[in-house]
Protein backbone atom coordinates (compact mmCIF):
# COMPACT_ATOMS: atom_id res chain seq x y z
CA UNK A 1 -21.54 12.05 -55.48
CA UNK A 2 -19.99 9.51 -52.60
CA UNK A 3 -17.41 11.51 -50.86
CA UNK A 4 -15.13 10.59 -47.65
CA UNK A 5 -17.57 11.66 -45.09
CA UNK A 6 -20.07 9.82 -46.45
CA UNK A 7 -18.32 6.28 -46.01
CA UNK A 8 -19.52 4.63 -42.89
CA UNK A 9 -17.32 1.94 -41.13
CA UNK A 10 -19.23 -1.40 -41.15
CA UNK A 11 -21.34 -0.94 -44.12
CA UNK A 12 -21.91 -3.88 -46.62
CA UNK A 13 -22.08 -3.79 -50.14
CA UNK A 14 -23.42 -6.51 -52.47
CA UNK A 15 -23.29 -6.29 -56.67
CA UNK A 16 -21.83 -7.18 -59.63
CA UNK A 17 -23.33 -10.24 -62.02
CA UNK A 18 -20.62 -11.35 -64.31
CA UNK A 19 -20.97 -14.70 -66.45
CA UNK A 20 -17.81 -16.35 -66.89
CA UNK A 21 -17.18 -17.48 -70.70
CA UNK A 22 -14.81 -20.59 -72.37
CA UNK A 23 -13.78 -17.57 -75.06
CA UNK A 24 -12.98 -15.38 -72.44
CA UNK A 25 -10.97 -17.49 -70.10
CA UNK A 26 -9.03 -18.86 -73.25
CA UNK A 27 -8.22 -15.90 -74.37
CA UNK A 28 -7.08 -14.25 -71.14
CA UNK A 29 -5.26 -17.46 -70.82
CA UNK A 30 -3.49 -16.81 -74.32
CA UNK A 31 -2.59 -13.75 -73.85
CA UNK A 32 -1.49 -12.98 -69.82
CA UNK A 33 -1.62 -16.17 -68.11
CA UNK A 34 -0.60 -19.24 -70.73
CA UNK A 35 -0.53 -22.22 -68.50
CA UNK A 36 -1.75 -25.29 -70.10
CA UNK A 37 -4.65 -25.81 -67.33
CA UNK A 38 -6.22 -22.58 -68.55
CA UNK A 39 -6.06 -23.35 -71.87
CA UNK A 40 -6.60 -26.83 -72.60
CA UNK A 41 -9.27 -29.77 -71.38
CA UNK A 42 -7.05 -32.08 -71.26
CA UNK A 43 -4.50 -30.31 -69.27
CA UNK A 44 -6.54 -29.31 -66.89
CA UNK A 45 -8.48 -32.49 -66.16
CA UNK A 46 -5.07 -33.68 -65.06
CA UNK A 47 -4.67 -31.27 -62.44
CA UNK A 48 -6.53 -30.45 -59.36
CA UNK A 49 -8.54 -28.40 -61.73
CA UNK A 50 -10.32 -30.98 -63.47
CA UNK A 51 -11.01 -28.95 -66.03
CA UNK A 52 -10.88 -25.78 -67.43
CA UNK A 53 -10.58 -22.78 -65.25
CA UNK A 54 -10.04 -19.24 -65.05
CA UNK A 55 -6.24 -17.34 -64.62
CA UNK A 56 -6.59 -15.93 -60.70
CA UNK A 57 -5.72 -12.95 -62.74
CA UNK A 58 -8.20 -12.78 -65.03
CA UNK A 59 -10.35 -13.54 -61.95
CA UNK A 60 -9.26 -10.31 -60.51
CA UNK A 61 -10.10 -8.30 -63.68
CA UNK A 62 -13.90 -9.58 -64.06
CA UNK A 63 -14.07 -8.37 -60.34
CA UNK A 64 -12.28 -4.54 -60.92
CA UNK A 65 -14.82 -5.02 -64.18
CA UNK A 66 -17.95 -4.98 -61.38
CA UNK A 67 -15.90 -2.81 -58.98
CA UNK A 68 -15.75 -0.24 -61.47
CA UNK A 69 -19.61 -0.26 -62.57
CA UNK A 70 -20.31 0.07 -58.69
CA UNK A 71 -18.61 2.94 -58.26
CA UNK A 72 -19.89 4.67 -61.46
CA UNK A 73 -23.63 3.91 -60.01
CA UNK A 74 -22.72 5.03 -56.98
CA UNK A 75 -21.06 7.98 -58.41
CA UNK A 76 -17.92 7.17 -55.53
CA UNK A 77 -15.16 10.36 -56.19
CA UNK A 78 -12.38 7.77 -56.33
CA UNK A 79 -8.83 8.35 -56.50
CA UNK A 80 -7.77 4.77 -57.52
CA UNK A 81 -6.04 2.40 -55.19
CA UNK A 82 -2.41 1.88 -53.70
CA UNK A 83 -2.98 -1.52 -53.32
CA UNK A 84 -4.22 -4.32 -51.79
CA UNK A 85 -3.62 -7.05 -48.61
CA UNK A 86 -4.35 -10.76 -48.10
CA UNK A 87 -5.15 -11.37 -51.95
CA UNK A 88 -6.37 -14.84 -51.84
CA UNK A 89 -7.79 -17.33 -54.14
CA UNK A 90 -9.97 -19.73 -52.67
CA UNK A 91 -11.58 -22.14 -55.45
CA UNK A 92 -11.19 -22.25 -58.79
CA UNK A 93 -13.20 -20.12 -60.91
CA UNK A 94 -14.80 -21.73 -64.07
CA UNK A 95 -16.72 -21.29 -67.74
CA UNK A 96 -20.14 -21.17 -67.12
CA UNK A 97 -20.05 -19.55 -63.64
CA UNK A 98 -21.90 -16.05 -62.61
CA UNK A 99 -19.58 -13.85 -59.68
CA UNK A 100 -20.94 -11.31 -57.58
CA UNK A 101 -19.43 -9.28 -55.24
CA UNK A 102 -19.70 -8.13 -51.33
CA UNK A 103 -17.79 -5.47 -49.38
CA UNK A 104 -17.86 -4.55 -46.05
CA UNK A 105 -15.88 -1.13 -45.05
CA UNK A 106 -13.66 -1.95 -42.61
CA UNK A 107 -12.26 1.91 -41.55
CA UNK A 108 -11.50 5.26 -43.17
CA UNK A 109 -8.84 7.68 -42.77
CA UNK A 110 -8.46 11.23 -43.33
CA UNK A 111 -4.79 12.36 -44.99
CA UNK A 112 -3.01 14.37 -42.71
CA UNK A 113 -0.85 15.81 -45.46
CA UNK A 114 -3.42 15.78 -48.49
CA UNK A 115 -6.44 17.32 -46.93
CA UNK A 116 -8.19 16.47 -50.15
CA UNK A 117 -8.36 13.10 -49.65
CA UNK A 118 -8.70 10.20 -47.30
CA UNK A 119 -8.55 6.56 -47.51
CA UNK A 120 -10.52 3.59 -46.57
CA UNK A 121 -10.36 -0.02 -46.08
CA UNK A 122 -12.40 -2.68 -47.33
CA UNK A 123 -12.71 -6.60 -47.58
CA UNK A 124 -14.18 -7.44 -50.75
CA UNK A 125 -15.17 -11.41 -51.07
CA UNK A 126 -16.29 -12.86 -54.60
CA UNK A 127 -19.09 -15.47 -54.54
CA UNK A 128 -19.96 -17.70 -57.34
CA UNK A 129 -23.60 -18.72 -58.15
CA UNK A 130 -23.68 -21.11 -55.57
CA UNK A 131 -22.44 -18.70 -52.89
CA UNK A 132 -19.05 -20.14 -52.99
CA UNK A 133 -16.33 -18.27 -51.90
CA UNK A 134 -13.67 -18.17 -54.78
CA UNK A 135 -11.60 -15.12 -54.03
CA UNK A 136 -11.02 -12.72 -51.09
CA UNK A 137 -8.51 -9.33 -50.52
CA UNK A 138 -8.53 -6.16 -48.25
CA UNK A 139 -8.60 -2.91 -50.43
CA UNK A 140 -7.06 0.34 -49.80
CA UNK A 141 -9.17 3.20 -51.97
CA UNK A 142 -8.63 6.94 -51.71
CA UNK A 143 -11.36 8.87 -52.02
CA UNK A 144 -11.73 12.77 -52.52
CA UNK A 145 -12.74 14.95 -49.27
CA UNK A 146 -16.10 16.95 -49.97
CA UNK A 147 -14.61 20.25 -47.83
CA UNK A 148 -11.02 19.97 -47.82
CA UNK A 149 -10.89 22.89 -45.02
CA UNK A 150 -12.45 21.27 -42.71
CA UNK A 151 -10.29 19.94 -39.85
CA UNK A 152 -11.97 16.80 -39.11
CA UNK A 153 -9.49 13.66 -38.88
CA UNK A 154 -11.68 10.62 -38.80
């Protein structure tokens, strides 16, 4: 099990292989996202698109899909997430591409009034199979404390 004091400022993950489907990006589309560009071929090869691409949501939920099968591997005693900073989306994701993922921990901090837990900062960037960047965000986890009586801040 990963607990606070195990995360180490600077560190650098890599994972996650997810292939992008038509069906899948459709039906996201359909249901949570129904602009015509997402939807359509020839909506979208009138836009900037030029052609069929992904919601930026449904973007974000094929990367919490690999997010979440790193931390089960890792066994990571999560607490879920209050958020996150700087969400950008830098190219458009499309059917028939493969994402991956890369953190890096940026710092951790020990709750002063929840001594079970900390929190931690990360930029997580999403790469496509041509090591493209197509979406970027800082991440705020909490994270469970392995000895909540110790008195250690950092």
């Amino acid at each position: 099990m990963q607990y606070f004091e195990d995360l180490e400022p600077g560190t650098v993950d890599r994972f996650g292989h997810y292939q992008v489907t038509r069906e899948e990006v459709i039906g996201f589309a359909s249901r949570y996202d129904p602009q015509p560009f997402h939807l359509e071929d020839e909506a979208a090869a009138q836009t900037h698109f030029g052609r069929l691409s992904a919601s930026g949501w449904h973007t974000c939920a094929m990367v919490m899909a690999m997010v979440v099968e790193n931390l089960k591997a890792r066994q990571q005693a999560g607490l879920g997430s209050p958020g996150v900073d700087e969400l950008r989306w830098h190219k458009p994701v499309y059917p028939g591409d493969t994402l991956r993922c890369e953190t890096q921990l940026l710092d951790k901090k020990r709750s002063r009034s929840r001594p079970e837990m900390g929190s931690f900062r990360s930029t997580l960037r999403v790469f496509n199979q041509n090591d493209d960047l197509v979406m970027s965000f800082t991440s705020i986890g909490l994270i469970r404390v392995r000895d909540p009586e110790t008195a250690s801040t950092d």
